[in-house]
C-alpha atoms as a PDB file:
ATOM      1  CA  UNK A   1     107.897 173.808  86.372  1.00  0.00           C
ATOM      2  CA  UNK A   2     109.985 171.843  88.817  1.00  0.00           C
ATOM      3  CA  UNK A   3     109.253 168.970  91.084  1.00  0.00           C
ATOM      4  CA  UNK A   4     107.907 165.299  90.816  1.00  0.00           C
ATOM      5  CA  UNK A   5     104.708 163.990  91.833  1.00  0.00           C
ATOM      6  CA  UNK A   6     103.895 160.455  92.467  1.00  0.00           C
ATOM      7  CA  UNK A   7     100.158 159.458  92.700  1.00  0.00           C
ATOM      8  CA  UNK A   8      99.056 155.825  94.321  1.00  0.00           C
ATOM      9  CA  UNK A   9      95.675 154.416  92.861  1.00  0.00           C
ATOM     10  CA  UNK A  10      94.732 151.318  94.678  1.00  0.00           C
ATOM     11  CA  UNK A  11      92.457 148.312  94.297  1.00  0.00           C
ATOM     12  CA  UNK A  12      89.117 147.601  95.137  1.00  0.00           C
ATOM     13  CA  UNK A  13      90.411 144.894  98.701  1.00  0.00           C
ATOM     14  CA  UNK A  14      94.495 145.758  97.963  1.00  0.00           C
ATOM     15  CA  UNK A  15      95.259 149.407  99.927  1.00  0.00           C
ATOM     16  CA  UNK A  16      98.249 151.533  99.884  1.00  0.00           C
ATOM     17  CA  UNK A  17      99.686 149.753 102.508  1.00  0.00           C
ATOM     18  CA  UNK A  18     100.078 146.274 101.273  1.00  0.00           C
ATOM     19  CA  UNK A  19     103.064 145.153  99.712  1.00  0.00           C
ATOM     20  CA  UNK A  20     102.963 146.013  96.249  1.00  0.00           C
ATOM     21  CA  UNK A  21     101.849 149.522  96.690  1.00  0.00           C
ATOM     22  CA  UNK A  22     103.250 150.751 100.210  1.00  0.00           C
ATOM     23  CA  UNK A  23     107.070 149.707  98.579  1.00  0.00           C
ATOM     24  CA  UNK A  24     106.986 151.158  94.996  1.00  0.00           C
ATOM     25  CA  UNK A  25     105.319 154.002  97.146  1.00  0.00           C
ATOM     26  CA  UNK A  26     108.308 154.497  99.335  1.00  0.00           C
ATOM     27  CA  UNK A  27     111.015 154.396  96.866  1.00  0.00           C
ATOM     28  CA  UNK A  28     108.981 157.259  94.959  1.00  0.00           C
ATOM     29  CA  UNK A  29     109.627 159.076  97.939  1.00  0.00           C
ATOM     30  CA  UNK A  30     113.096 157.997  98.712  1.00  0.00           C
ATOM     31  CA  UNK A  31     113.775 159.408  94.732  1.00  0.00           C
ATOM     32  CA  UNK A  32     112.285 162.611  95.430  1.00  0.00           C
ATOM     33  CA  UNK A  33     108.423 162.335  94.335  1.00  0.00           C
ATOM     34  CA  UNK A  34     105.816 163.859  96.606  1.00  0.00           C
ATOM     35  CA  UNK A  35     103.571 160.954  97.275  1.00  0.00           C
ATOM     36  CA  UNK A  36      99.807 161.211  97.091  1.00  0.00           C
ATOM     37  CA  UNK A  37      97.571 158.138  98.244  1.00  0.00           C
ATOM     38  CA  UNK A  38      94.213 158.179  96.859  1.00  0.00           C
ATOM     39  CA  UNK A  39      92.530 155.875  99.576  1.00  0.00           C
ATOM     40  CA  UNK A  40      89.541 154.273  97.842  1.00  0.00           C
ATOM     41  CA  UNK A  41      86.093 153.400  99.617  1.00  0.00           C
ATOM     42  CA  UNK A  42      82.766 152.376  99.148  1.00  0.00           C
ATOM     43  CA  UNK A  43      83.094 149.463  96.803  1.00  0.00           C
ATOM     44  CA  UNK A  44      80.316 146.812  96.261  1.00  0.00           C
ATOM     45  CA  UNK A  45      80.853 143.572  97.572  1.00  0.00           C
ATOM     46  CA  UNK A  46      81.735 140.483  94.877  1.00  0.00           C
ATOM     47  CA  UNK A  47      82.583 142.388  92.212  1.00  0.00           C
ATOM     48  CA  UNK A  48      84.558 140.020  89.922  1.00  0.00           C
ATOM     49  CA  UNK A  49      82.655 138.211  87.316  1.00  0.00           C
ATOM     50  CA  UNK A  50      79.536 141.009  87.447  1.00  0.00           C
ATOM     51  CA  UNK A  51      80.153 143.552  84.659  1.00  0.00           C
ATOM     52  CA  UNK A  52      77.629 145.953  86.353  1.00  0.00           C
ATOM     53  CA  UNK A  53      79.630 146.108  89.610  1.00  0.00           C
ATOM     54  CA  UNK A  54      82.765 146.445  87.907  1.00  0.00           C
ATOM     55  CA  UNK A  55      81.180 149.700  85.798  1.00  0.00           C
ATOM     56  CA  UNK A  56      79.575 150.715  88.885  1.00  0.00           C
ATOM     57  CA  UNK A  57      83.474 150.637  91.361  1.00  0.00           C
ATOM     58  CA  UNK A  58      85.149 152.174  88.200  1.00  0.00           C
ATOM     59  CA  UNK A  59      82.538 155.120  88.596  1.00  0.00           C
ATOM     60  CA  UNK A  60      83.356 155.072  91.934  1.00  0.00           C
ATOM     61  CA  UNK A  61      87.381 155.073  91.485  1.00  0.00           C
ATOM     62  CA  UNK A  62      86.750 158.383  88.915  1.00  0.00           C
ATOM     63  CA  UNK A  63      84.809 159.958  91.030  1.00  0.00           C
ATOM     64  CA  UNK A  64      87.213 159.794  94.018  1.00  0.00           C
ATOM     65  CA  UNK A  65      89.839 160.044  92.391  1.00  0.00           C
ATOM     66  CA  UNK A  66      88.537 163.269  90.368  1.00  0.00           C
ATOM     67  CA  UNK A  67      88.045 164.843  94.095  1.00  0.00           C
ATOM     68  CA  UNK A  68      90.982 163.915  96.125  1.00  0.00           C
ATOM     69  CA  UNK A  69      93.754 165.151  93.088  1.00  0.00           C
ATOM     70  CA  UNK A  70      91.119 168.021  92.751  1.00  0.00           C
ATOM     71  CA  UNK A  71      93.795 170.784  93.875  1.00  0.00           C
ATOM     72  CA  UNK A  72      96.789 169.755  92.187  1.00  0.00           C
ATOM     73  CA  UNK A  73      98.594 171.636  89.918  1.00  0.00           C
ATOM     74  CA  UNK A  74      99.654 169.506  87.457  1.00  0.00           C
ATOM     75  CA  UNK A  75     101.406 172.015  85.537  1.00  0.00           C
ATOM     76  CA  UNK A  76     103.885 172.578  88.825  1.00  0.00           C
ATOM     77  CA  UNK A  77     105.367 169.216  88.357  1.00  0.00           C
ATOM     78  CA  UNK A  78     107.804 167.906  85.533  1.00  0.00           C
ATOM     79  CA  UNK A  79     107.644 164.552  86.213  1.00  0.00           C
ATOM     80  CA  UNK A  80     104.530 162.905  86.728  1.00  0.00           C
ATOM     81  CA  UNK A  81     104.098 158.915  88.275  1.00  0.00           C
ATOM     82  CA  UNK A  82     100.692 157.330  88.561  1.00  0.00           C
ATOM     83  CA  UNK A  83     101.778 153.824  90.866  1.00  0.00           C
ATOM     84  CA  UNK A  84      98.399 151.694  90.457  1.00  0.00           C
ATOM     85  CA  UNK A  85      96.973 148.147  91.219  1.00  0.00           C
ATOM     86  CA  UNK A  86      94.264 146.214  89.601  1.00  0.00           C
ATOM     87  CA  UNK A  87      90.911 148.831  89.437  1.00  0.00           C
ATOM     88  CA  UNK A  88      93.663 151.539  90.166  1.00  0.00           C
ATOM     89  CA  UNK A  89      95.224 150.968  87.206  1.00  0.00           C
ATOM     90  CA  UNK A  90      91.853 151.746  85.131  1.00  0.00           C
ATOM     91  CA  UNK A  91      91.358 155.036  87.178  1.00  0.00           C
ATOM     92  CA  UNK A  92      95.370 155.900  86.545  1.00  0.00           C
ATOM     93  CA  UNK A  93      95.131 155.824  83.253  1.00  0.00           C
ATOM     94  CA  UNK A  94      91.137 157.261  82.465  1.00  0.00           C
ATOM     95  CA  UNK A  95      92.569 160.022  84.738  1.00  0.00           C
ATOM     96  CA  UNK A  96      95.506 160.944  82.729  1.00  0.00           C
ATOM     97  CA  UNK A  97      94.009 160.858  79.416  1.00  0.00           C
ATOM     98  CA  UNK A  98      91.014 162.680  80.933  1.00  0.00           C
ATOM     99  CA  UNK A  99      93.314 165.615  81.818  1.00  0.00           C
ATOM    100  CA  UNK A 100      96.085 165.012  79.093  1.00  0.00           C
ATOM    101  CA  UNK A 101      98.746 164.169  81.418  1.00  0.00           C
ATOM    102  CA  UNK A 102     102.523 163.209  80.306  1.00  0.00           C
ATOM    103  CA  UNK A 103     102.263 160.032  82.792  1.00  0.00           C
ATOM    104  CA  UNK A 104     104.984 157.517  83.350  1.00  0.00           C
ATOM    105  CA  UNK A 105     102.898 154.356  84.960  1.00  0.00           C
ATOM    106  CA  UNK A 106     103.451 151.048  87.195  1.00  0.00           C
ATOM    107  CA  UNK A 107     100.467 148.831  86.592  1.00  0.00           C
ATOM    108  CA  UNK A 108     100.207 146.165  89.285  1.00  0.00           C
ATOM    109  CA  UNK A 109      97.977 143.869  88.112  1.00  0.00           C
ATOM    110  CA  UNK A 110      95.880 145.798  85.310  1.00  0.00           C
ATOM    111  CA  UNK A 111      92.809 144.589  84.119  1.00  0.00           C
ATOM    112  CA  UNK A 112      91.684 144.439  80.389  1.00  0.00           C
ATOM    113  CA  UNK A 113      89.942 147.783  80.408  1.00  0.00           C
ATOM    114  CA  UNK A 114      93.514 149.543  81.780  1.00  0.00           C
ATOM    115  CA  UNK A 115      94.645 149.394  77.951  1.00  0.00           C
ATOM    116  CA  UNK A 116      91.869 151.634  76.495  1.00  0.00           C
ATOM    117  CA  UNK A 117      93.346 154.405  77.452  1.00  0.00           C
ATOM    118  CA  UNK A 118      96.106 154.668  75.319  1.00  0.00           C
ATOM    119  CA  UNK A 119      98.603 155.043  77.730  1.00  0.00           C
ATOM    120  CA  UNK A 120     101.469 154.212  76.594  1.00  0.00           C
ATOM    121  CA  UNK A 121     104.520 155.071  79.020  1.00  0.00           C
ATOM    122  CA  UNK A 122     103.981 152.310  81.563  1.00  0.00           C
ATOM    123  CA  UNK A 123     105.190 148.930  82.873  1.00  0.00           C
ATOM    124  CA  UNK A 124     103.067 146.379  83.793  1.00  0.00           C
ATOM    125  CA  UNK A 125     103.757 143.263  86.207  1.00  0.00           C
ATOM    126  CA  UNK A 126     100.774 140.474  86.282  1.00  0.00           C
ATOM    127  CA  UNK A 127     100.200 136.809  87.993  1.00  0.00           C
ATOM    128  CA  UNK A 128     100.006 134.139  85.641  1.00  0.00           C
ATOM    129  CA  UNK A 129      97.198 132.687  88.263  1.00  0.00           C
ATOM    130  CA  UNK A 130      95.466 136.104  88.258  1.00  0.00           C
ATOM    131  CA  UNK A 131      91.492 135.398  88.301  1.00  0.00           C
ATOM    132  CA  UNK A 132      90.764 139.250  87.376  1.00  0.00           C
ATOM    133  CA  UNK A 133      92.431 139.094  83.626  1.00  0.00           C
ATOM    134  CA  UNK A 134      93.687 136.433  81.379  1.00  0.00           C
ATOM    135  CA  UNK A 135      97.246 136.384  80.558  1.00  0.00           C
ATOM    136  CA  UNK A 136      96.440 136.220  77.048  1.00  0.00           C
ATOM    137  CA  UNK A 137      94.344 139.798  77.206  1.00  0.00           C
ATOM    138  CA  UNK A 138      97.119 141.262  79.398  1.00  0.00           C
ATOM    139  CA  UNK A 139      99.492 139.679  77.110  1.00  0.00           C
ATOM    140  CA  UNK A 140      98.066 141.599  74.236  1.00  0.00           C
ATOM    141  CA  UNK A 141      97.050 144.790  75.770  1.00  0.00           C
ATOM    142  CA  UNK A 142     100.912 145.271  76.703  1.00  0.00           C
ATOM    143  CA  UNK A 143     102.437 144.046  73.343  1.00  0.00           C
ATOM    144  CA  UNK A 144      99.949 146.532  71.039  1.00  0.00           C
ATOM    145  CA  UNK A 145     100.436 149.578  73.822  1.00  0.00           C
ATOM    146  CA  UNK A 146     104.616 148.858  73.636  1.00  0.00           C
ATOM    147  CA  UNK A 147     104.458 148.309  77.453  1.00  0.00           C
ATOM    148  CA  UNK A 148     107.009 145.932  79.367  1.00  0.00           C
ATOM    149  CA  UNK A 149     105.240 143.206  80.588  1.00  0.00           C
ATOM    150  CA  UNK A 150     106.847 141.653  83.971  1.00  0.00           C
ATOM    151  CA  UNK A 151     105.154 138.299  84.684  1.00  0.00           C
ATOM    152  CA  UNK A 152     105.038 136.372  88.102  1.00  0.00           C
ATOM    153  CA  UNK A 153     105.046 132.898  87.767  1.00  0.00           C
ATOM    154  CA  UNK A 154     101.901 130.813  89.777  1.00  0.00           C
ATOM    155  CA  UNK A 155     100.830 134.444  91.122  1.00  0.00           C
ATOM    156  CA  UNK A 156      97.143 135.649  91.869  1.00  0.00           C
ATOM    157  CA  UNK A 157      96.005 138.695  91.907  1.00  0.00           C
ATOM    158  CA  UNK A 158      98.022 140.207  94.937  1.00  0.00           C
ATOM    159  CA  UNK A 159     101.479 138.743  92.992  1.00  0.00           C
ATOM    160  CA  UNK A 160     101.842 135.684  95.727  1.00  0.00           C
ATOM    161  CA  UNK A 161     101.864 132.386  95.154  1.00  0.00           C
ATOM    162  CA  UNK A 162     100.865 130.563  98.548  1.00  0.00           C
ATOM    163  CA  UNK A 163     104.150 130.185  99.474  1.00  0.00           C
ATOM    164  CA  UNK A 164     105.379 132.907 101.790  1.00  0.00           C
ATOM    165  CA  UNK A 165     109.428 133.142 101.102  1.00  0.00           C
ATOM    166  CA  UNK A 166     108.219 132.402  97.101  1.00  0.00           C
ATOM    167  CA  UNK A 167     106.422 135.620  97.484  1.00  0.00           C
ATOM    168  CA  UNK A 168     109.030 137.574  99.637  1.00  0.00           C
ATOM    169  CA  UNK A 169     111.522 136.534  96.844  1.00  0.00           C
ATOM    170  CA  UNK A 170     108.889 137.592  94.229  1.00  0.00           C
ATOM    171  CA  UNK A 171     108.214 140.625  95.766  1.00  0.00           C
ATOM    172  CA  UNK A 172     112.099 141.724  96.128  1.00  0.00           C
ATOM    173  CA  UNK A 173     112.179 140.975  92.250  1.00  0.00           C
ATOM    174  CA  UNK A 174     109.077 143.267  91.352  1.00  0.00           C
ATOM    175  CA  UNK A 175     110.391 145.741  93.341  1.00  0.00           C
ATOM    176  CA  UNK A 176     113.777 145.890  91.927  1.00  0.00           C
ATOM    177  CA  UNK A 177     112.270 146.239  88.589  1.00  0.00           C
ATOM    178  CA  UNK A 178     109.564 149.054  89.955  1.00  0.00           C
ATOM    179  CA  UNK A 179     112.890 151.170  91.065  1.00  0.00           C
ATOM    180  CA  UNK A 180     114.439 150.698  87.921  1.00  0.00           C
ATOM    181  CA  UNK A 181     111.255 152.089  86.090  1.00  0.00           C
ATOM    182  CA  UNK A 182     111.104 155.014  88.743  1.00  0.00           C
ATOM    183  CA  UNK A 183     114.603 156.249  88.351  1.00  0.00           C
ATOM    184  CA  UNK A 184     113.973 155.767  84.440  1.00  0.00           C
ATOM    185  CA  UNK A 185     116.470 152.483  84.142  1.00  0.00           C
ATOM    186  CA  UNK A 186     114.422 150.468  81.473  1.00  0.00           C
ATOM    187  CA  UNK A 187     115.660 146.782  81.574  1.00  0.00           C
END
């Protein structure tokens, strides 16, 4: 068993290649992790606020998720890094505690139901201003998991703020801390 495998989970309207996700993705790389996107589709439309949608693009996460990491070997790999954002982060972790995976995780973002999972090897970075989850549920979730909770001041759900060189600054921040957590630096 040798190697390191990172997997990117993304959110329903936030793909691998915005911000968040296309830089934590690259440093995985630049530190030696094979990189696997799992490029969502198929989501129903206005999904926030209606529980049924949110159960219905969660199914749909799984299940495309469940196909596209199909034929890995999970055993071939001694380090294991699930980078997720917002629904990602509820398929990252139902994922590895469906298949009993040793998984160090970057939530972007998580929502509520991201803490059921018991996954406990993570770090977490939310938007006070997030819409999706409260900061008081996030708040929680991370304190009784044990998971470092990063928080962006005035920040939605994407991490900005409305104020472009806020949210360049904000985003050279997060990512500083996502490297640390990659290379195993816990600050």
């Amino acid at each position: 068993m040798s190697g390191k495998i990172a997997v990117v989970f993304p959110g329903i309207g936030y793909t691998c290649d915005r911000p968040l996700l296309y830089y934590a993705g690259k440093f995985a790389a630049e530190e030696g992790y094979e990189l696997v996107r799992v490029p969502y589709q198929g989501f129903p439309g206005k999904v926030r606020g209606d529980r049924e949608k949110m159960e219905q693009s969660f199914a749909i996460a799984m299940d495309q998720s469940r196909e596209i990491l199909a034929g890995i070997r999970w055993e071939d790999y001694e380090e294991i890094l699930f980078i997720s954002k917002s629904i990602g982060t509820v398929a990252a972790a139902a994922y590895a505690s469906e298949k009993g995976l040793g998984v160090r995780h970057i939530f972007f973002t998580p929502l509520q139901e991201t803490f059921a999972f018991g996954q406990r090897e993570a770090a977490a970075f939310h938007g006070t201003e997030d819409p999706w989850a409260g900061n008081r549920e996030i708040e929680e979730g991370c304190r009784e998991a044990g998971i470092p909770l990063y928080l962006t001041e005035g920040a939605n759900h994407s991490l900005e703020t409305g104020d472009t060189a806020r949210d360049l600054l904000n985003l050279i921040s997060v990512q500083d801390r996502v490297l640390e957590w990659i290379r195993g630096v816990r600050s």
